[in-house]
N, C-alpha and C. Protein backbone atom coordinates (compact mmCIF):
# COMPACT_ATOMS: atom_id res chain seq x y z
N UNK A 1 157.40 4.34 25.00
CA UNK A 1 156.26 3.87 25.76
C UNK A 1 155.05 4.71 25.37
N UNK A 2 153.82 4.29 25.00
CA UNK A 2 152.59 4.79 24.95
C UNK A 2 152.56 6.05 25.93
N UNK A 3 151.77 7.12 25.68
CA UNK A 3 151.45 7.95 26.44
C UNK A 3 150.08 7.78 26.96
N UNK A 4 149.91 7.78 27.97
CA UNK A 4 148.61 7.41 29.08
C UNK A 4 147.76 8.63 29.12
N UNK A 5 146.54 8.48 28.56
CA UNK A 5 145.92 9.55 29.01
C UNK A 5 144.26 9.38 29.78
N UNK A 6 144.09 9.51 30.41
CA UNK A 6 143.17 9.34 31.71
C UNK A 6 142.17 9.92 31.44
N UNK A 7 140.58 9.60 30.55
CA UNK A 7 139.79 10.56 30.33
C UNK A 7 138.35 10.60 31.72
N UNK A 8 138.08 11.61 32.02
CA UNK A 8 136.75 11.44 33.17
C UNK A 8 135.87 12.85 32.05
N UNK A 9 134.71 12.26 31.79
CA UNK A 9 133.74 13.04 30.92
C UNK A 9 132.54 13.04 31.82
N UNK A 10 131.89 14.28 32.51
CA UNK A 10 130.93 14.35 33.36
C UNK A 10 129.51 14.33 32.38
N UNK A 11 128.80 13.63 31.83
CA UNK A 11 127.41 13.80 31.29
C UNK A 11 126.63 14.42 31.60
N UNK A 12 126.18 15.36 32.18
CA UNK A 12 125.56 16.60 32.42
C UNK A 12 123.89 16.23 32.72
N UNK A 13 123.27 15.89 31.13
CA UNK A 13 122.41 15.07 30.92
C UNK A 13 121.89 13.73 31.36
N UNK A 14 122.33 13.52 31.88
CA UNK A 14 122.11 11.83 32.68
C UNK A 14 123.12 11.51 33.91
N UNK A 15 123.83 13.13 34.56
CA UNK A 15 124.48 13.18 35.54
C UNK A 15 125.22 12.00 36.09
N UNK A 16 126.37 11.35 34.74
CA UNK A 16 126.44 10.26 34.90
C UNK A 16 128.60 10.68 34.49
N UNK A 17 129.58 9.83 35.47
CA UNK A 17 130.84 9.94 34.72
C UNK A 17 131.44 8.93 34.04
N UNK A 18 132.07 9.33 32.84
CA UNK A 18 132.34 8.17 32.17
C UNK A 18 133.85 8.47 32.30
N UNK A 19 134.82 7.41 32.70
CA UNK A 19 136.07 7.45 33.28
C UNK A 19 136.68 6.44 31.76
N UNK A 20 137.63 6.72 31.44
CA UNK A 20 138.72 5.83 30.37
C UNK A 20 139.70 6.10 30.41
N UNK A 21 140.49 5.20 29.57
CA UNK A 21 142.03 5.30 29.46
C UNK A 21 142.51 4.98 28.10
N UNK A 22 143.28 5.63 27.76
CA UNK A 22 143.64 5.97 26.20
C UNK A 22 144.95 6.03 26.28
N UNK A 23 145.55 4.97 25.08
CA UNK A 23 146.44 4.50 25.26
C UNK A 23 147.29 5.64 23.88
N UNK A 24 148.41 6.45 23.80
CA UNK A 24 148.66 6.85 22.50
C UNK A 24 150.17 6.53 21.97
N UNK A 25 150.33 6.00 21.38
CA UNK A 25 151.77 6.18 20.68
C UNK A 25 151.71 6.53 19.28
N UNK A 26 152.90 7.60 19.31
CA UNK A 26 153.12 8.79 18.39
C UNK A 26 153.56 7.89 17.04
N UNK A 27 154.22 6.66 16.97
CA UNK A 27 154.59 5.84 15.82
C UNK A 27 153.37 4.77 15.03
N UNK A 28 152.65 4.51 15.78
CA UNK A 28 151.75 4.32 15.42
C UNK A 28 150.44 5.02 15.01
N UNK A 29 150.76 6.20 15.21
CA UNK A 29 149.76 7.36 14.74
C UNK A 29 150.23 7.87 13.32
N UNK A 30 151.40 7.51 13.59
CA UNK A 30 152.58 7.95 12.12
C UNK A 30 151.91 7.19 10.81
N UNK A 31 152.04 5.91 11.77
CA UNK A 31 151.58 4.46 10.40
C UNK A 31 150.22 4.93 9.98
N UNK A 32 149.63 5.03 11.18
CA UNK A 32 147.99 5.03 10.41
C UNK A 32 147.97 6.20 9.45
N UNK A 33 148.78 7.44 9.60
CA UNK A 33 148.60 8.41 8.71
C UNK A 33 148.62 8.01 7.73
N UNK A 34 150.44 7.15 7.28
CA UNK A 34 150.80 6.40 6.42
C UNK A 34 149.57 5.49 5.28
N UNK A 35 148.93 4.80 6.38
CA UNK A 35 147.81 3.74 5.67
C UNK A 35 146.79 4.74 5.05
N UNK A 36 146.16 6.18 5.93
CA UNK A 36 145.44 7.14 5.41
C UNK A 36 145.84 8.14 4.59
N UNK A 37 147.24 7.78 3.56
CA UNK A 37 147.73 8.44 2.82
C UNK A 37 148.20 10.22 3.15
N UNK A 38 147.96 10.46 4.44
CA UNK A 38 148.34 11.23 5.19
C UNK A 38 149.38 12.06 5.11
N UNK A 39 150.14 10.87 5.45
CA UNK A 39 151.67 11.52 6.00
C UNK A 39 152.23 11.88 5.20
N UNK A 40 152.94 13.45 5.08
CA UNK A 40 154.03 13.83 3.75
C UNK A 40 155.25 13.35 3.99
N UNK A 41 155.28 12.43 4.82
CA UNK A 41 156.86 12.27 5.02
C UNK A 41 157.11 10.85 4.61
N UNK A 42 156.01 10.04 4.59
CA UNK A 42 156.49 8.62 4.10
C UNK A 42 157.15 8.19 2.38
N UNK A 43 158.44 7.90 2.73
CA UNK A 43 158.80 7.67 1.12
C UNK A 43 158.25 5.68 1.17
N UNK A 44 158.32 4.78 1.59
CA UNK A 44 157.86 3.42 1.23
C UNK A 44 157.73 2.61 2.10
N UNK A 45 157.05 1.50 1.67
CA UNK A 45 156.54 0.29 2.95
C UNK A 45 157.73 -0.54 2.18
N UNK A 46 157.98 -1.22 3.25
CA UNK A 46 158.79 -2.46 2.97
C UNK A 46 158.36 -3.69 3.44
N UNK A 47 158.53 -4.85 3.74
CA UNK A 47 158.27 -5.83 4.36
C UNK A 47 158.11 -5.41 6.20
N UNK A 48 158.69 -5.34 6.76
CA UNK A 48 158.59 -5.03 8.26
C UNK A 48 158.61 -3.83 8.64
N UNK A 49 158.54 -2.80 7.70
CA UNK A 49 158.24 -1.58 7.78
C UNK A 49 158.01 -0.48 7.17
N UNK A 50 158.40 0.94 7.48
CA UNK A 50 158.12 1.79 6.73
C UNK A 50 159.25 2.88 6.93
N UNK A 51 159.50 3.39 5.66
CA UNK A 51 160.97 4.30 5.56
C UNK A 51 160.05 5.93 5.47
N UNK A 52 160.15 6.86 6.52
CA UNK A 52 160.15 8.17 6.16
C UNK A 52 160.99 8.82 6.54
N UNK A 53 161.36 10.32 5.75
CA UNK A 53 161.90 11.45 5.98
C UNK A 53 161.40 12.05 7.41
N UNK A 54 162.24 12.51 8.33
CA UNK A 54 162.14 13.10 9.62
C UNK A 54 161.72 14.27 9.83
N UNK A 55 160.95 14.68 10.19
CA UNK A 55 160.58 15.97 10.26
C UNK A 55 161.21 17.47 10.25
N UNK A 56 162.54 17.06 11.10
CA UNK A 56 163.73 17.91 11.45
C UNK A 56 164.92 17.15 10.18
N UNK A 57 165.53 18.45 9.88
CA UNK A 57 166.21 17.70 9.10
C UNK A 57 167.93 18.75 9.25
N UNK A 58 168.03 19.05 10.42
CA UNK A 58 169.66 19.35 10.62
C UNK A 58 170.76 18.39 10.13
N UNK A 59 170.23 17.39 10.52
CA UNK A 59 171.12 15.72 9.91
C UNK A 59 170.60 16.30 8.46
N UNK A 60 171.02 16.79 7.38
CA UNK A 60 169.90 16.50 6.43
C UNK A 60 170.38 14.98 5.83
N UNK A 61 169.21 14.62 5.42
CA UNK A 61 168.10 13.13 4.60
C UNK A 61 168.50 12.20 6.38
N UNK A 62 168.18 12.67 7.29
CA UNK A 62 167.65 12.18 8.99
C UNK A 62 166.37 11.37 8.46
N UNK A 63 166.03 10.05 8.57
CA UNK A 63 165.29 9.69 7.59
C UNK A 63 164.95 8.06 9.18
N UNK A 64 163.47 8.10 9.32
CA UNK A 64 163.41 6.73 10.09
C UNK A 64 162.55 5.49 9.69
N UNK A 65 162.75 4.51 10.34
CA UNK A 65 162.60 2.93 9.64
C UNK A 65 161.72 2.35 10.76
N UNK A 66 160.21 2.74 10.82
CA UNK A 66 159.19 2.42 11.72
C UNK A 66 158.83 0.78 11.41
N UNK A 67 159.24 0.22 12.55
CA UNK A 67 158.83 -1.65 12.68
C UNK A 67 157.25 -1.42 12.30
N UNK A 68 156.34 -2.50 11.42
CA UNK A 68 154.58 -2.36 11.14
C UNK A 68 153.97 -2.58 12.17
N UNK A 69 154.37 -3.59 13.07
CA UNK A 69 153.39 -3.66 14.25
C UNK A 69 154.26 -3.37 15.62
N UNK A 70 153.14 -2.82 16.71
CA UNK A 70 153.68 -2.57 18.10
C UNK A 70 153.09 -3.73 18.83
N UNK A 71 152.27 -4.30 19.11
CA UNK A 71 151.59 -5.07 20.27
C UNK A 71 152.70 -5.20 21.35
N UNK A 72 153.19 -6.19 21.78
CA UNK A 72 154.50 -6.07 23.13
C UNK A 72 155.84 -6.79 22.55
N UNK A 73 155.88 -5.80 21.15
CA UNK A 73 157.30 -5.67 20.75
C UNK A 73 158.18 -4.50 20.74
N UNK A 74 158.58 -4.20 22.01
CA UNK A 74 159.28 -3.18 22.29
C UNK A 74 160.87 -3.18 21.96
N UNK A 75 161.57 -4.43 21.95
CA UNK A 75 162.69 -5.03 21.53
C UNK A 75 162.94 -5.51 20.83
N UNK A 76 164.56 -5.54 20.08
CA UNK A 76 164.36 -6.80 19.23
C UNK A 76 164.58 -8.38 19.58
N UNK A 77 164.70 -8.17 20.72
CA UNK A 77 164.89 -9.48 21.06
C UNK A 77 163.27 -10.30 21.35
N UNK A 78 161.97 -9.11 21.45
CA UNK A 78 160.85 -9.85 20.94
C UNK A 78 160.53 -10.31 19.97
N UNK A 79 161.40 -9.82 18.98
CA UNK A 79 160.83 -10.76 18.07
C UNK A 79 161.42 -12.10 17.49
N UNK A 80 160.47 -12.80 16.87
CA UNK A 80 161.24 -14.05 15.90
C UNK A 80 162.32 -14.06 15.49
N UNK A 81 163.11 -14.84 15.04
CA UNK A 81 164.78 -14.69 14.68
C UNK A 81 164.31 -14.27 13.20
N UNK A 82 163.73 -15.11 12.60
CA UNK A 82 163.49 -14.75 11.29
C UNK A 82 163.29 -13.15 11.22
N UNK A 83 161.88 -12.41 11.53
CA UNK A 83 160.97 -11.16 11.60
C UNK A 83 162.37 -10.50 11.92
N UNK A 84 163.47 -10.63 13.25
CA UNK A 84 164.49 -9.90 13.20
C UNK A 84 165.24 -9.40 12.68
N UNK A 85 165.63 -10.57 12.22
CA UNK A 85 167.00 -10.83 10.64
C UNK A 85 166.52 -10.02 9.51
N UNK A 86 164.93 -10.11 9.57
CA UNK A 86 164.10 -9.65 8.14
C UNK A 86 164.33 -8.02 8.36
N UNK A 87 164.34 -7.81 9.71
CA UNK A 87 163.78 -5.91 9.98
C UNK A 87 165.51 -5.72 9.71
N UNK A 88 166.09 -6.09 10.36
CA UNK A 88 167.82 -5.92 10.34
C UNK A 88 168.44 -5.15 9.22
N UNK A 89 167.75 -6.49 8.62
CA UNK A 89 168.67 -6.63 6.99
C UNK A 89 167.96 -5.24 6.32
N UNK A 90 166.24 -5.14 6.43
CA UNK A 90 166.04 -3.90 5.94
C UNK A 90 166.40 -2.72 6.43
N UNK A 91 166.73 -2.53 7.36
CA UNK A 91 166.88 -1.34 7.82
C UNK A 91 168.80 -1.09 7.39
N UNK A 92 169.47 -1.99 7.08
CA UNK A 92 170.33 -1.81 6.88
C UNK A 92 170.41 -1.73 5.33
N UNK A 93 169.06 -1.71 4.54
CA UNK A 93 169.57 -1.44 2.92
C UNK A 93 168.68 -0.03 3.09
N UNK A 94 168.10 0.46 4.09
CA UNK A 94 167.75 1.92 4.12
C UNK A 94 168.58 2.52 4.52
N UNK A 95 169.54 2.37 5.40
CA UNK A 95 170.91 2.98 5.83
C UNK A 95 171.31 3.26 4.64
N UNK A 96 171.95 2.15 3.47
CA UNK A 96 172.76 2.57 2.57
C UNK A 96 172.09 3.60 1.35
N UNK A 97 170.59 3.44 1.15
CA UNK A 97 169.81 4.29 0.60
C UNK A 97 169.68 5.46 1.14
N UNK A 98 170.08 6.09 2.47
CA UNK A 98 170.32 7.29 2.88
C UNK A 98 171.58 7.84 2.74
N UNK A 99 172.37 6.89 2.90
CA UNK A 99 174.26 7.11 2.81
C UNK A 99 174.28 7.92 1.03
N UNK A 100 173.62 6.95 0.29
CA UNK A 100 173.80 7.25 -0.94
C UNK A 100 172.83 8.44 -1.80
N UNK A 101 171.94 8.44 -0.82
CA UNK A 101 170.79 9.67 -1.61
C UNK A 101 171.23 10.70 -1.10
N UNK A 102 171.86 10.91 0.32
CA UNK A 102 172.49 12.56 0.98
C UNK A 102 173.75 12.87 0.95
N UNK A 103 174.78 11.97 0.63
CA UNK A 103 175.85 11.94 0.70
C UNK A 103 176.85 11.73 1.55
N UNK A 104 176.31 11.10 2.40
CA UNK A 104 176.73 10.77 4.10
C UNK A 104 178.21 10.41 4.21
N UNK A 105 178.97 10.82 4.73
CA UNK A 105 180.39 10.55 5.61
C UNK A 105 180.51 9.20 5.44
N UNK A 106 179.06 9.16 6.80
CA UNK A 106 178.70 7.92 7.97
C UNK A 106 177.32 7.93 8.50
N UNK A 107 176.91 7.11 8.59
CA UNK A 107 175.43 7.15 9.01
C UNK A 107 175.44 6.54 10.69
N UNK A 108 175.03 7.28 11.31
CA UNK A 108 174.47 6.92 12.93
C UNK A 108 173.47 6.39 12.83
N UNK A 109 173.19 4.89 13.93
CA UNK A 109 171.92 4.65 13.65
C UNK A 109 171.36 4.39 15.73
N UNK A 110 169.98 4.82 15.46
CA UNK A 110 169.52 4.94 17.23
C UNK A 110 168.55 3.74 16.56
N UNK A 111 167.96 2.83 18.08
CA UNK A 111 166.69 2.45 18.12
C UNK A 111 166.94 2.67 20.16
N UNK A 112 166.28 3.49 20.31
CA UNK A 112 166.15 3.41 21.64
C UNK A 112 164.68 3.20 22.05
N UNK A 113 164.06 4.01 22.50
CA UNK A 113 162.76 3.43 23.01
C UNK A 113 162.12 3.99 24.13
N UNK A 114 162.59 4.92 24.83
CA UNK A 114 161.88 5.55 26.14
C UNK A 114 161.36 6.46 25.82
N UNK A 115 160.95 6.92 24.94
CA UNK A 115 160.25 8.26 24.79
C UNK A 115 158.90 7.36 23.53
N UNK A 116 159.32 6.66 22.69
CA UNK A 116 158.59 5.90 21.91
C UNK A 116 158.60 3.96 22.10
N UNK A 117 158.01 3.90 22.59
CA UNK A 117 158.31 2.04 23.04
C UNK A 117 158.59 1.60 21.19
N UNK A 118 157.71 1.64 20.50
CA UNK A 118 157.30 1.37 19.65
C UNK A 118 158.79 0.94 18.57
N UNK A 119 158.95 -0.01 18.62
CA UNK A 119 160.41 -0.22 18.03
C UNK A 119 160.61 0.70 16.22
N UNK A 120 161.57 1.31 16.16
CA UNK A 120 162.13 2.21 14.98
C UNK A 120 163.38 2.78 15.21
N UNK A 121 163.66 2.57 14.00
CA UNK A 121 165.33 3.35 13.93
C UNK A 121 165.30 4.59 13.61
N UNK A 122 166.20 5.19 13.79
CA UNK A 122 166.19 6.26 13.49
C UNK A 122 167.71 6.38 13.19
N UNK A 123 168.16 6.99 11.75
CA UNK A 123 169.13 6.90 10.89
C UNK A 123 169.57 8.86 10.27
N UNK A 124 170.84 8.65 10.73
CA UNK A 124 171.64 10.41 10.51
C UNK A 124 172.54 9.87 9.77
N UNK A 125 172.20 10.53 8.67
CA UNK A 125 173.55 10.89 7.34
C UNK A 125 174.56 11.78 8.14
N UNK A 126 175.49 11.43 8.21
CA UNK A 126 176.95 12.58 9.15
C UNK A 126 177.79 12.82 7.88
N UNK A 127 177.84 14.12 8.17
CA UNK A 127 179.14 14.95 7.33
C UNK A 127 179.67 15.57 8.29
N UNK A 128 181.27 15.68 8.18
CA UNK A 128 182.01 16.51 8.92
C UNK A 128 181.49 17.88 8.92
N UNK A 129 181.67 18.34 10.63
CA UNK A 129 180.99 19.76 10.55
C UNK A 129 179.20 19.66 11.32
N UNK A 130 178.79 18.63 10.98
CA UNK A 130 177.34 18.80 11.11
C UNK A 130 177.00 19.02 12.45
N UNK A 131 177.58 18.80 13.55
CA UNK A 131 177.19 19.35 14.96
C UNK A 131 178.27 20.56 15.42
N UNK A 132 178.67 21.44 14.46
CA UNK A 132 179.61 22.77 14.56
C UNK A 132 180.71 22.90 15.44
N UNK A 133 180.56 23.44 16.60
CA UNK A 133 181.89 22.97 18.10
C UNK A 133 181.63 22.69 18.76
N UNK A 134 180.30 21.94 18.79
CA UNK A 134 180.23 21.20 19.96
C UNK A 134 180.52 20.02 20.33
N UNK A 135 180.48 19.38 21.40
CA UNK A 135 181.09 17.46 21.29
C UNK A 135 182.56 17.87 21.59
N UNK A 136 183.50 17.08 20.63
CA UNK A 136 185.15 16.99 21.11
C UNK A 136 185.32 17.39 19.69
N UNK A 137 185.43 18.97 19.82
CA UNK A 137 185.65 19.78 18.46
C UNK A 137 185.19 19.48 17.38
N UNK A 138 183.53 19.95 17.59
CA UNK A 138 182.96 19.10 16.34
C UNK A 138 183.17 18.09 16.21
N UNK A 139 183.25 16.69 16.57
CA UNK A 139 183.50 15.53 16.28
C UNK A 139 182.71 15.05 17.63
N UNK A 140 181.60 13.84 17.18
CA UNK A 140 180.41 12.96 18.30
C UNK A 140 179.38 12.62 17.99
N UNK A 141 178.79 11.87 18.75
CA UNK A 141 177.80 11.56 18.42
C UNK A 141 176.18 12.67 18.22
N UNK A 142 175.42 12.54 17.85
CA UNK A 142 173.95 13.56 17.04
C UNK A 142 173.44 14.19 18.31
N UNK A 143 173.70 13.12 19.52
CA UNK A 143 173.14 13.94 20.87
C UNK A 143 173.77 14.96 21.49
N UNK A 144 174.99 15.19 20.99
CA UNK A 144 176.06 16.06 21.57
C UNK A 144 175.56 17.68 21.10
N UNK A 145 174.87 17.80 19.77
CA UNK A 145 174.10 18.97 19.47
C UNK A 145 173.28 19.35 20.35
N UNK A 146 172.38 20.55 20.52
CA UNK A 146 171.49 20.70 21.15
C UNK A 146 170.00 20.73 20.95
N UNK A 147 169.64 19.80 21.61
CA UNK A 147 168.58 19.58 21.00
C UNK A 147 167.28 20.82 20.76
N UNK A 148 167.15 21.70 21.24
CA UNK A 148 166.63 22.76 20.79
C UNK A 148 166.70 23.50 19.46
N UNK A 149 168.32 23.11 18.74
CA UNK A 149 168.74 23.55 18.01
C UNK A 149 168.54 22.56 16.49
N UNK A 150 168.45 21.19 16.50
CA UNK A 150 168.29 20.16 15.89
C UNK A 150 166.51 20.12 16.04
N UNK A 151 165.64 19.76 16.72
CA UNK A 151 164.21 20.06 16.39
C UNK A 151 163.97 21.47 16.17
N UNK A 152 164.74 22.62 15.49
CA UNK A 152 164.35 23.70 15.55
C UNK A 152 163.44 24.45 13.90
N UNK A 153 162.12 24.87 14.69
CA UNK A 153 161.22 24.51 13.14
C UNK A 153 162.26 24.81 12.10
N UNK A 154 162.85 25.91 11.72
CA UNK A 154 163.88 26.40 10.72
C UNK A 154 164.50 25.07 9.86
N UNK A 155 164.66 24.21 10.91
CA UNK A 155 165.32 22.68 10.08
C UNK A 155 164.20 21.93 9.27
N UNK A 156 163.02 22.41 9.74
CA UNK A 156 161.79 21.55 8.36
C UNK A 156 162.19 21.96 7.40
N UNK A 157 162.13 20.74 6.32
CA UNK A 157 162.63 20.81 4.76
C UNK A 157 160.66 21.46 4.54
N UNK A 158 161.05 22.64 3.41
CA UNK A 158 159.62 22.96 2.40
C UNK A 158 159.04 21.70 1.76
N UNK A 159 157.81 22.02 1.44
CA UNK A 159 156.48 21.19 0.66
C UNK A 159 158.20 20.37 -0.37
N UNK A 160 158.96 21.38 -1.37
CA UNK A 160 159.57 20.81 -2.60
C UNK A 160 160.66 20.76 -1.66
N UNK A 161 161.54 20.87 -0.86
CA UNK A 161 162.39 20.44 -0.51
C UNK A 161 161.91 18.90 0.17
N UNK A 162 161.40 18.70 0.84
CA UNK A 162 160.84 17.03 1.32
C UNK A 162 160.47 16.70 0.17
N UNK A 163 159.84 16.83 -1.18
CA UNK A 163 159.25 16.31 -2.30
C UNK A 163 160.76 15.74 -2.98
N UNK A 164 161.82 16.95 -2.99
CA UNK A 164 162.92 16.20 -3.43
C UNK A 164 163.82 15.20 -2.89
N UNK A 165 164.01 15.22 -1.34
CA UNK A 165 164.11 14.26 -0.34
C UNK A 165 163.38 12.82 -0.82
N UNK A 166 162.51 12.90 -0.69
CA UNK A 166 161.47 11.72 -1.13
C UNK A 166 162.09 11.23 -2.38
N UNK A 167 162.01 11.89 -3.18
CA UNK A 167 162.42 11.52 -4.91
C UNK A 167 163.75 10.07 -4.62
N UNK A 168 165.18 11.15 -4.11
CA UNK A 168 165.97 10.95 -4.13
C UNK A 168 166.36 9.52 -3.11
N UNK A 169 165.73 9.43 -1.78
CA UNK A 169 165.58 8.08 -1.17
C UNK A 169 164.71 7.09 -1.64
N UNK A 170 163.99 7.27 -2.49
CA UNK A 170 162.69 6.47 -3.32
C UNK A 170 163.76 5.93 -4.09
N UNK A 171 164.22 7.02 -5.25
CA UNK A 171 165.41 5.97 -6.21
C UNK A 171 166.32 5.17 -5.88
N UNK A 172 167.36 5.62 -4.79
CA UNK A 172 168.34 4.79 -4.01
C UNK A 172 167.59 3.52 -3.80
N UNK A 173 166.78 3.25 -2.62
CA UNK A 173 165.64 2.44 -2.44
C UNK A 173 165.36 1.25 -3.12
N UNK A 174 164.95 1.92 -4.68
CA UNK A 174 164.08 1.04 -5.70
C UNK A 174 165.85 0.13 -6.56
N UNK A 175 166.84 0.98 -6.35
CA UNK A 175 167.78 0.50 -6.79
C UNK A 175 168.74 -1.05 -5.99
N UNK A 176 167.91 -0.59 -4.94
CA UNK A 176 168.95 -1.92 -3.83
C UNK A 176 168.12 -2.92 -3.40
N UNK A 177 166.63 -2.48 -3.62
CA UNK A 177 165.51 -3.60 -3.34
C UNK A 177 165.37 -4.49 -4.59
C-alpha cells in the first residue's frame, strides 16, 4: 500500500497554509529510477515488467519482478486474463533465469502486498543451509530467518559483485527470451 504522507507548509510570507497529501510507493519510485537510468540494480524490462537484483542478498541472486504499472492493480486477479498469463509466464522464465544464473536448489517465490500494494514478486534462489538452524533444522521457508539478519547491510553485494550478478541474470535471461 502507498505510504500517506500529510504535508501542512505554513507560508510565512503571505501567512497563508498550504495542506496536501502525497501519495508514495517505494516500487514505483524503483521504476522511475529504472526509466532515469538510476537504479544499479535493474538487470531488464520485459513486457509487463522489470527484473532487478535485491538489495539484500543473503538469498544470494534474491532477485525481483516489478509489474510496469500500479493504478488499482494490487492483485492479480485485477488484471486481464491475457496481461496475467503475460506477467505469469514472465515471471516464471525469470524464476528459471535465477535458478540457473545462482545455482538454486529451489526457488521461493512471494507476491504479497501489505507493506508494498504495488504488485511484484519477489524470487529466492534456496540452497540447503541458507537459513542456518533456524525453521525445522534449517529446513523452511525465507521468513523463518531473521529478518534483521537477512536485510543486514553486510548482505549488500559491492559496486562488482552486483555488476557480476547483473552479467550473469542478463545472460540466463537473453538465453530463454
Amino acid at each position: 500500500m502507498p505510504v500517506l504522507v500529510v504535508c501542512l507548509i505554513h507560508d510565512k510570507s503571505t501567512n497563508l497554509e498550504i495542506r496536501g497529501v502525497i501519495y508514495i510507493c517505494l516500487i514505483c519510485d524503483r521504476i522511475e529510477m529504472i526509466k532515469n537510468g538510476t537504479n544499479p540494480y535493474f538487470v531488464k524490462e520485459l513486457d509487463t515488467g522489470y527484473v532487478v537484483i535485491g538489495d539484500n542478498q543473503h538469498f544470494y541472486g534474491y532477485t525481483l519482478f516489478l509489474y510496469k504499472a500500479h493504478e488499482n492493480k494490487t492483485e492479480l486477479f485485477h488484471l486481464d486474463v491475457t496481461e496475467r498469463m503475460k506477467f505469469l509466464e514472465e515471471m516464471s522464465i525469470v524464476a528459471e533465469a535465477v535458478s540457473k544464473a545462482f545455482g538454486a536448489e529451489k526457488i521461493n517465490y512471494e507476491l504479497l502486498g501489505m507493506g508494498d500494494a504495488h504488485l511484484h514478486w519477489h524470487l529466492f534462489p534456496r540452497v540447503s543451509g541458507d537459513i542456518e538452524n533456524y525453521g525445522n533444522n534449517g529446513k523452511g521457508p525465507v521468513w523463518w530467518f531473521p529478518m534483521e539478519k537477512m536485510y543486514c547491510d553486510d548482505n549488500r553485494p559491492t559496486e562488482n559483485e552486483l555488476l557480476n550478478m547483473k552479467q550473469r541474470l542478463l545472460y540466463e535471461l537473453n538465453k530463454l527470451l
